[in-house]
PDB file of N, CA and C in Angstrom:
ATOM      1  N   UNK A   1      97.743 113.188 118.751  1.00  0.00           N
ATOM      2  CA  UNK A   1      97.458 113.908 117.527  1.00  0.00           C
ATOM      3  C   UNK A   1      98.734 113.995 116.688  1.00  0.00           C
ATOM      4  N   UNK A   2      98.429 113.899 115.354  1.00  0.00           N
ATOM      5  CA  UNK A   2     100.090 114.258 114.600  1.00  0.00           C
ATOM      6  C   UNK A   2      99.502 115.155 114.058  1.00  0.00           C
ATOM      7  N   UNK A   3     100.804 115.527 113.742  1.00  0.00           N
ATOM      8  CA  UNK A   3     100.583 116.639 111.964  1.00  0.00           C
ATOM      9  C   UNK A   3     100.997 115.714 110.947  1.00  0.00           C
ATOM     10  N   UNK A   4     100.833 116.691 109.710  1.00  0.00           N
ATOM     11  CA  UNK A   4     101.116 116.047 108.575  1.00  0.00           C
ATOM     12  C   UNK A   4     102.327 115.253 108.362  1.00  0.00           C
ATOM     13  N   UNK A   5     103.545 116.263 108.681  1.00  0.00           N
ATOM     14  CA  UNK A   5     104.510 115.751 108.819  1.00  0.00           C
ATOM     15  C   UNK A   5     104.961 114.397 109.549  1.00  0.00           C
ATOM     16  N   UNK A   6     104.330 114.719 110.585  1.00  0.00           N
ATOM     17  CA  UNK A   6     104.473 113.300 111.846  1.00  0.00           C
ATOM     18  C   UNK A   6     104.157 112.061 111.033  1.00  0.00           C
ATOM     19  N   UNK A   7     102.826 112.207 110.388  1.00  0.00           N
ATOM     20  CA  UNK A   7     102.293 111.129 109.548  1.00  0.00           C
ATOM     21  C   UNK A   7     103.358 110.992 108.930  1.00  0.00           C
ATOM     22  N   UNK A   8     103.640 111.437 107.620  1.00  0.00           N
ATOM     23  CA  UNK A   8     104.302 111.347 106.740  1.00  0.00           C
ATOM     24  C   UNK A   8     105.629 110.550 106.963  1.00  0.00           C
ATOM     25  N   UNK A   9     106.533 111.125 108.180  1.00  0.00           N
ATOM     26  CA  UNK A   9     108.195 110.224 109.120  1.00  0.00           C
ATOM     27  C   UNK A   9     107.704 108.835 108.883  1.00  0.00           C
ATOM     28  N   UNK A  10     106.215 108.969 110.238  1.00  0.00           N
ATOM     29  CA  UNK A  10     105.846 107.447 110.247  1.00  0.00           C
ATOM     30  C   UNK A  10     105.728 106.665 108.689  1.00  0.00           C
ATOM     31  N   UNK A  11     104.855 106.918 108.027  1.00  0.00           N
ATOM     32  CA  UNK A  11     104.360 106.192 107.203  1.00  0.00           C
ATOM     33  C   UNK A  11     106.251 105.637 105.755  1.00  0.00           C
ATOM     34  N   UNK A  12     106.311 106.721 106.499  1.00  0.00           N
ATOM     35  CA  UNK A  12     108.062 106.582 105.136  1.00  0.00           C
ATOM     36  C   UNK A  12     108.691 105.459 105.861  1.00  0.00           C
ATOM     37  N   UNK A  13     108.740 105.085 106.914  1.00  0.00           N
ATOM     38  CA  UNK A  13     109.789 104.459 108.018  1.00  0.00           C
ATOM     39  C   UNK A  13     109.084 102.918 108.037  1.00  0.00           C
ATOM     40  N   UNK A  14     107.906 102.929 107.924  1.00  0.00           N
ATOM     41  CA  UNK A  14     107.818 101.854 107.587  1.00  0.00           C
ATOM     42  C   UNK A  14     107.694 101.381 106.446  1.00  0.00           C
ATOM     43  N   UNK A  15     107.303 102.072 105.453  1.00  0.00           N
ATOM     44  CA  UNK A  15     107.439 101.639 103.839  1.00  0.00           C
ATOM     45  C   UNK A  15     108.904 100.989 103.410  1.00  0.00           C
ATOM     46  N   UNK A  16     109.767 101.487 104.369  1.00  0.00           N
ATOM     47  CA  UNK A  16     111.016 101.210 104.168  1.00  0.00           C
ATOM     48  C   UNK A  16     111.552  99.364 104.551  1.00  0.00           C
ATOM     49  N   UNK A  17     110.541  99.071 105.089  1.00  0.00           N
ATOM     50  CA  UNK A  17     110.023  97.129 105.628  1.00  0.00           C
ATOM     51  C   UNK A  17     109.159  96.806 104.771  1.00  0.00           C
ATOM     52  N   UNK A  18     109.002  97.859 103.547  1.00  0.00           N
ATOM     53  CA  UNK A  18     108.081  97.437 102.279  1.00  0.00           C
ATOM     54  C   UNK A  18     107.110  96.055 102.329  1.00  0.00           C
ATOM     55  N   UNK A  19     106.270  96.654 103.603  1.00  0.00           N
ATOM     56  CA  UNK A  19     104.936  96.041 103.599  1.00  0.00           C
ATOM     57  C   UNK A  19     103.849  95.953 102.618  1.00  0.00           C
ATOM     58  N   UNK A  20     103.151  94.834 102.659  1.00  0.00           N
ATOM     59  CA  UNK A  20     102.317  95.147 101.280  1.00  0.00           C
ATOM     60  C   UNK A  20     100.650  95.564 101.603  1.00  0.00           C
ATOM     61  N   UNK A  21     101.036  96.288 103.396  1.00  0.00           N
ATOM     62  CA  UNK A  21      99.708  97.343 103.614  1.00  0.00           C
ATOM     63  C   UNK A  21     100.288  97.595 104.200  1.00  0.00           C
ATOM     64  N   UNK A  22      99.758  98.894 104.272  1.00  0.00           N
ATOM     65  CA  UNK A  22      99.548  99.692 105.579  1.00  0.00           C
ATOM     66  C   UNK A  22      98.125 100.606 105.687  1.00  0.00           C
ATOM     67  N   UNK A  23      97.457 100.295 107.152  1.00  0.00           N
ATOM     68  CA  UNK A  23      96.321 100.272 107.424  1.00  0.00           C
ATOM     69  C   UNK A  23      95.935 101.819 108.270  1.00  0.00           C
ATOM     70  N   UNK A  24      95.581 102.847 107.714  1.00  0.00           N
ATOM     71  CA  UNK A  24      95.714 104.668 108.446  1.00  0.00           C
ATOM     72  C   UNK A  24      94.429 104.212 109.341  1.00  0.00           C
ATOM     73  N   UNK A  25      94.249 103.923 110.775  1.00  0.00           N
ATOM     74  CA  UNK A  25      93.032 104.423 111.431  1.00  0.00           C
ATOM     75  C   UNK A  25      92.871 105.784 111.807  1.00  0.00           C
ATOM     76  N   UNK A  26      91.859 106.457 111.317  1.00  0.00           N
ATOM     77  CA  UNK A  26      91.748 107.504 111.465  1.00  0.00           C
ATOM     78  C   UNK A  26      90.296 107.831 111.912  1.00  0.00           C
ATOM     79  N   UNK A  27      90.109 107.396 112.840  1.00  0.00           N
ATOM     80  CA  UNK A  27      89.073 107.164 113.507  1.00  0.00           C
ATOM     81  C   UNK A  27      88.708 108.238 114.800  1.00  0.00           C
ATOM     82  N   UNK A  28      89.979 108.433 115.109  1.00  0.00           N
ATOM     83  CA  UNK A  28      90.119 109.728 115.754  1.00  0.00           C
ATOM     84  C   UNK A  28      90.156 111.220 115.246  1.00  0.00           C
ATOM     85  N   UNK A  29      90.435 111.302 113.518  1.00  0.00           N
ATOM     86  CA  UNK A  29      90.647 112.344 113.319  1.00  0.00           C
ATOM     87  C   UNK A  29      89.410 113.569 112.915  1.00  0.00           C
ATOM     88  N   UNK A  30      89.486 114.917 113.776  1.00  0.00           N
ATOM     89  CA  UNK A  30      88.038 115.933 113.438  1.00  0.00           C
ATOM     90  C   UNK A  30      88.563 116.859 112.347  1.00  0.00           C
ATOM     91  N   UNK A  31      89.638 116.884 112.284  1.00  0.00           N
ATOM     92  CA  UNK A  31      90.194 118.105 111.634  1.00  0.00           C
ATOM     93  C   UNK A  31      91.391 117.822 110.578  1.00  0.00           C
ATOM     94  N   UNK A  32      90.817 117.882 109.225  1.00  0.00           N
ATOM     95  CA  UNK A  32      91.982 117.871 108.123  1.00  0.00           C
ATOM     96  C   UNK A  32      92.558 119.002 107.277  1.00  0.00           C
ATOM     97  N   UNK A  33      93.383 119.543 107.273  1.00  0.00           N
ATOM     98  CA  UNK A  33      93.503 120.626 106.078  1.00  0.00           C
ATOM     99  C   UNK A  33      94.176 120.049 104.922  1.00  0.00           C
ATOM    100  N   UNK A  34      94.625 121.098 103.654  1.00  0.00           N
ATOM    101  CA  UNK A  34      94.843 120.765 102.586  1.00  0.00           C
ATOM    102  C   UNK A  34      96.216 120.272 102.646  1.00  0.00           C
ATOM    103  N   UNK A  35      97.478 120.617 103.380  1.00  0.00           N
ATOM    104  CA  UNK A  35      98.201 119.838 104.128  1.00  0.00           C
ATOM    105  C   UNK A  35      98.048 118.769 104.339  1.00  0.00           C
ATOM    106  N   UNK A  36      96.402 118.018 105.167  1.00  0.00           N
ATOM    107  CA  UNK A  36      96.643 116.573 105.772  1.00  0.00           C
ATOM    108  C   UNK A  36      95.963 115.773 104.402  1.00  0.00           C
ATOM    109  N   UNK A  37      95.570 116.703 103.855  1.00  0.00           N
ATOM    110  CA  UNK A  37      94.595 115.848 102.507  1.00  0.00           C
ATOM    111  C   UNK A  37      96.031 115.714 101.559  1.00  0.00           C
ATOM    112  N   UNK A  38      97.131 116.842 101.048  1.00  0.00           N
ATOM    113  CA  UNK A  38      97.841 116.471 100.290  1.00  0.00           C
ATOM    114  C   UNK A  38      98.877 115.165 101.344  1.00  0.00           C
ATOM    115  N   UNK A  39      98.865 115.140 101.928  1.00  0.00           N
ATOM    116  CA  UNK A  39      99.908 114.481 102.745  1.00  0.00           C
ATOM    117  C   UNK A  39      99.440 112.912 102.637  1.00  0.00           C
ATOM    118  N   UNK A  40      97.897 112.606 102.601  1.00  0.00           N
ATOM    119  CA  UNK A  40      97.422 111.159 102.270  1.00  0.00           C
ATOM    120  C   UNK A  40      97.842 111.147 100.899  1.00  0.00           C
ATOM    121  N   UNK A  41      97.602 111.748  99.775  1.00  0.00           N
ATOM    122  CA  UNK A  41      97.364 111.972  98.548  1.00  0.00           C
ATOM    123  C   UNK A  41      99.032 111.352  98.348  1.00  0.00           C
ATOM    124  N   UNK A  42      99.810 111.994  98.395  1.00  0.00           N
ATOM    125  CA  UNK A  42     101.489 111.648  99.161  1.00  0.00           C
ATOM    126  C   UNK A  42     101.717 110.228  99.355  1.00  0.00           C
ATOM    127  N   UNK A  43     101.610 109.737 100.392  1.00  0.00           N
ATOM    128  CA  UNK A  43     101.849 108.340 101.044  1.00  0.00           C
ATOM    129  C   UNK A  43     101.003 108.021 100.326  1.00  0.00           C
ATOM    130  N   UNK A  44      99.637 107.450  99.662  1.00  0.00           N
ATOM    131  CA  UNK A  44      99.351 107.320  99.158  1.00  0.00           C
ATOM    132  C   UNK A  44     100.171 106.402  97.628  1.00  0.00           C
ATOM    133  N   UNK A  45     100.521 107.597  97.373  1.00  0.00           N
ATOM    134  CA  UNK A  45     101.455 107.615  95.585  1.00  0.00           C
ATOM    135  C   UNK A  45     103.170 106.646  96.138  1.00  0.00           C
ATOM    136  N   UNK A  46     103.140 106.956  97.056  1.00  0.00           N
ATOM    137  CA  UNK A  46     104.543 106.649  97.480  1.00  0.00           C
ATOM    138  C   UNK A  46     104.304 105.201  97.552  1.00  0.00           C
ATOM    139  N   UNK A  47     102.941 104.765  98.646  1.00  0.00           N
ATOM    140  CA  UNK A  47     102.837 103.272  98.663  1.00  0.00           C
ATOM    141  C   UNK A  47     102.667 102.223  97.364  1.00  0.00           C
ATOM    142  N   UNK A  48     101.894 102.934  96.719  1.00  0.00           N
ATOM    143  CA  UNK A  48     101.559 102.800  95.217  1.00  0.00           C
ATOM    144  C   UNK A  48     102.926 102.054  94.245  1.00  0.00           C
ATOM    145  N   UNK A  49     104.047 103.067  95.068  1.00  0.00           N
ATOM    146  CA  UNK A  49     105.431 102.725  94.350  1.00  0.00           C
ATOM    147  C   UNK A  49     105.890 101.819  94.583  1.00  0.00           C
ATOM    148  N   UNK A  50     105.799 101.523  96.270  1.00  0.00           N
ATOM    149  CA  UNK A  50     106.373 100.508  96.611  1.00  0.00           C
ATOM    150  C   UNK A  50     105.707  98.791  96.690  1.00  0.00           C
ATOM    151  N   UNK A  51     104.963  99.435  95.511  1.00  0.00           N
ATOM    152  CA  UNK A  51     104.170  98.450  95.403  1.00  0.00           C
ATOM    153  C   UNK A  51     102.941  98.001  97.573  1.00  0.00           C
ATOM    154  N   UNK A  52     102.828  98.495  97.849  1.00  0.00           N
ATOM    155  CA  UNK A  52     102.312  99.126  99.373  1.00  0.00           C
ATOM    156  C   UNK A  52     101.176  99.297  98.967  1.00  0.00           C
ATOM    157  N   UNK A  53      99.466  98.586  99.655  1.00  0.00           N
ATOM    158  CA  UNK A  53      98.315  99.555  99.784  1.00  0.00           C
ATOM    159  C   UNK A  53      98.552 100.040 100.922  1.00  0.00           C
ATOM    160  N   UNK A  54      98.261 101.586 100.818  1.00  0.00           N
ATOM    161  CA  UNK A  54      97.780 102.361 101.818  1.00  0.00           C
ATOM    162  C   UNK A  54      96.236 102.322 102.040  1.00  0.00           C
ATOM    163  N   UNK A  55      96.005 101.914 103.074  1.00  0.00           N
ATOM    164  CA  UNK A  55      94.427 101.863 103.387  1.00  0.00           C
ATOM    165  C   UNK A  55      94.029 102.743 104.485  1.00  0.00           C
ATOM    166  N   UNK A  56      92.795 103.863 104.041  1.00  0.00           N
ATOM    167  CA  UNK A  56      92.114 104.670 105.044  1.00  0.00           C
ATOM    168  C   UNK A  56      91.296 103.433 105.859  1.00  0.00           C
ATOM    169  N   UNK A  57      91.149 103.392 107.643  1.00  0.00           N
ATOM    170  CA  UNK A  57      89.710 102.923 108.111  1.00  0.00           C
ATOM    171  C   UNK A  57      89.853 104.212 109.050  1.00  0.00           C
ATOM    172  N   UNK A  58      88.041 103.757 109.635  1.00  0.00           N
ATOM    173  CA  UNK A  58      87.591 104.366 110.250  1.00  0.00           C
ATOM    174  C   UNK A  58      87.260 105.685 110.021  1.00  0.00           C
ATOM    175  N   UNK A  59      87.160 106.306 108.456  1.00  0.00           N
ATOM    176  CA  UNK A  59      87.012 107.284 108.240  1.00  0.00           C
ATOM    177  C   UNK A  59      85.883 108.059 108.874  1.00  0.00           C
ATOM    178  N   UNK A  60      85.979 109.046 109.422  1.00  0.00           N
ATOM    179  CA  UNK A  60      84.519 109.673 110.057  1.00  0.00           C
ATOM    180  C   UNK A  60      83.868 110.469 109.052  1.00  0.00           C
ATOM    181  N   UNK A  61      82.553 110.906 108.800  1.00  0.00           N
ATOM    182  CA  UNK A  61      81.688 111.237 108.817  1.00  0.00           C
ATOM    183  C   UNK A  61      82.334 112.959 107.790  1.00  0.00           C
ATOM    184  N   UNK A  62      82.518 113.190 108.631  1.00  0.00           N
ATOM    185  CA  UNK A  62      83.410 114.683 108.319  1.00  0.00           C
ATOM    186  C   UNK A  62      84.717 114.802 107.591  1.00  0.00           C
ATOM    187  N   UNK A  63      85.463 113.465 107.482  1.00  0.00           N
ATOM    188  CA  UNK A  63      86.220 113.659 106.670  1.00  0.00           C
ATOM    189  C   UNK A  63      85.835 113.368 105.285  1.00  0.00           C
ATOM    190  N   UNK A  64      85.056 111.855 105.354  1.00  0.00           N
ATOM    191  CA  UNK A  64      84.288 111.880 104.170  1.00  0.00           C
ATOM    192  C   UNK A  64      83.701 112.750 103.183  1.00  0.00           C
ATOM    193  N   UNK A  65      83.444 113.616 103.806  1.00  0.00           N
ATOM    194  CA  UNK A  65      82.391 114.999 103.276  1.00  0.00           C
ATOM    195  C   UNK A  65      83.835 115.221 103.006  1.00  0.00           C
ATOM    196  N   UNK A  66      84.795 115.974 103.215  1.00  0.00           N
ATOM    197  CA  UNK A  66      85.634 116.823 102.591  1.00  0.00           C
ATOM    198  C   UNK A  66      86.401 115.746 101.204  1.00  0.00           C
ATOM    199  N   UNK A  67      86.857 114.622 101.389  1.00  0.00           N
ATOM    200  CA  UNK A  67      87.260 113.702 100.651  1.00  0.00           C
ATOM    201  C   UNK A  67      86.509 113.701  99.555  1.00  0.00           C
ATOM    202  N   UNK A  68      85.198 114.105  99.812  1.00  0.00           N
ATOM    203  CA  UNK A  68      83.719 113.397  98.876  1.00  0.00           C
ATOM    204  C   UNK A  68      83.939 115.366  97.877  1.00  0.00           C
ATOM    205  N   UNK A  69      83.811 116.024  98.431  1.00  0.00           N
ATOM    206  CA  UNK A  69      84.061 117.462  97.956  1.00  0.00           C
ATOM    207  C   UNK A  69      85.456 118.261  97.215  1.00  0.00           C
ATOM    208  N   UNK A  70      86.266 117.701  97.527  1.00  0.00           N
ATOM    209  CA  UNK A  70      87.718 117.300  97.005  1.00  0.00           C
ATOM    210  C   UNK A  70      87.781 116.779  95.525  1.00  0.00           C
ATOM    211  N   UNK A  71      86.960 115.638  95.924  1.00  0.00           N
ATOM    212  CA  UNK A  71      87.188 114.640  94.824  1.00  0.00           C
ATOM    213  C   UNK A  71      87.816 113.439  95.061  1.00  0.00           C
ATOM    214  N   UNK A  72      88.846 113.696  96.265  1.00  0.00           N
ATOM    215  CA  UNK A  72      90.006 112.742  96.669  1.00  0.00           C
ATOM    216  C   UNK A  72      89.245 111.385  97.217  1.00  0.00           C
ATOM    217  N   UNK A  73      88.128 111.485  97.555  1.00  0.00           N
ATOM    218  CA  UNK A  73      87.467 110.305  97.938  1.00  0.00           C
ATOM    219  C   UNK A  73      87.892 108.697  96.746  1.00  0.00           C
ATOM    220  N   UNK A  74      87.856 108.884  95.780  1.00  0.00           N
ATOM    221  CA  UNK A  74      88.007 107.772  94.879  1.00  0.00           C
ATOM    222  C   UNK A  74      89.927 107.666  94.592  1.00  0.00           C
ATOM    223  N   UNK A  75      90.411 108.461  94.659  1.00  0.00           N
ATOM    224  CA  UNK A  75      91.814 108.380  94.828  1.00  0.00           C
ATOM    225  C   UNK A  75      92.494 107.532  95.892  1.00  0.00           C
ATOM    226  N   UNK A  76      91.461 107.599  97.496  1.00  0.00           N
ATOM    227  CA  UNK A  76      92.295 106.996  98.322  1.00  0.00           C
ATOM    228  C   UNK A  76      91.602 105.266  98.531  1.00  0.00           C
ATOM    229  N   UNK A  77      92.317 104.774  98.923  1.00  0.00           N
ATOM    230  CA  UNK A  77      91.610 103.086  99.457  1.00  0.00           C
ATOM    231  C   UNK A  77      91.122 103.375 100.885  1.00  0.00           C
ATOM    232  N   UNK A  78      89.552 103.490 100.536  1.00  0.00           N
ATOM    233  CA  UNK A  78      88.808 103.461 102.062  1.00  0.00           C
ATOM    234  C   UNK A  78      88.207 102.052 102.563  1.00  0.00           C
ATOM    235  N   UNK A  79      88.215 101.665 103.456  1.00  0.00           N
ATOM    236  CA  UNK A  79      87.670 100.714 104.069  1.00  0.00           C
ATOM    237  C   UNK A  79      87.255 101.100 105.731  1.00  0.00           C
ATOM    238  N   UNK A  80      85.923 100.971 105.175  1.00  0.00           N
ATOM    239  CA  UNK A  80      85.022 101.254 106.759  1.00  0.00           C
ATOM    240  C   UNK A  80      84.347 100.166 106.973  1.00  0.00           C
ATOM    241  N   UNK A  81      84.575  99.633 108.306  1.00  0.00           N
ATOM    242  CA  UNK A  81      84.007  98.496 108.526  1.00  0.00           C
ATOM    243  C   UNK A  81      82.638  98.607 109.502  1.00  0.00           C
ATOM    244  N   UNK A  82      81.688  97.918 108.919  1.00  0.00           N
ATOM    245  CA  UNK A  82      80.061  98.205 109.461  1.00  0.00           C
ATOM    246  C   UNK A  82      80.201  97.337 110.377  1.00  0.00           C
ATOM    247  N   UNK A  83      79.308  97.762 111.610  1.00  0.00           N
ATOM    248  CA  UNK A  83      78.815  96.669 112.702  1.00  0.00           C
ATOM    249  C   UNK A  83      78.059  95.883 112.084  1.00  0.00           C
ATOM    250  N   UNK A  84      77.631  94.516 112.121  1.00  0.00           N
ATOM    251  CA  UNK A  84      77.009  93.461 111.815  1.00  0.00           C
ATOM    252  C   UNK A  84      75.823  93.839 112.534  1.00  0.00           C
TER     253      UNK A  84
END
């Protein structure tokens, strides 16, 4: 599990090898607060800079709903991939 912060080390540390993705599985995650929502919102803008997509997968079900209620849903790059 991370926190926001944890995310955030990671995601800076590699932006810094200014990749031109980086891919968040979050496939595991049940629980976001306004913390983990500003903290995508964040890396996000940062990747943006570095010319970097940040890409959500595996979004669940429940985060969606809060993303979708937010608003932040169209702000972030989601990609959920369907079983065939």
């Amino acid at each position: 599990m991370l926190t926001a912060a944890q995310l955030s080390t990671v995601v800076n540390e590699v932006l810094a090898d200014a990749p031109p993705r980086i891919v968040l599985d979050l496939g595991g995650v049940t629980f976001c607060d306004s913390q983990g929502l500003g903290t995508l919102v964040v890396l996000s803008r940062k990747a943006s800079h570095a010319q970097c997509l940040l890409v959500l997968s595996n979004v669940g079900d429940f985060l969606l709903r809060v993303l979708d209620i937010t608003g932040l849903r169209s702000a972030l790059m989601i990609r959920n991939e369907t079983a065939p």
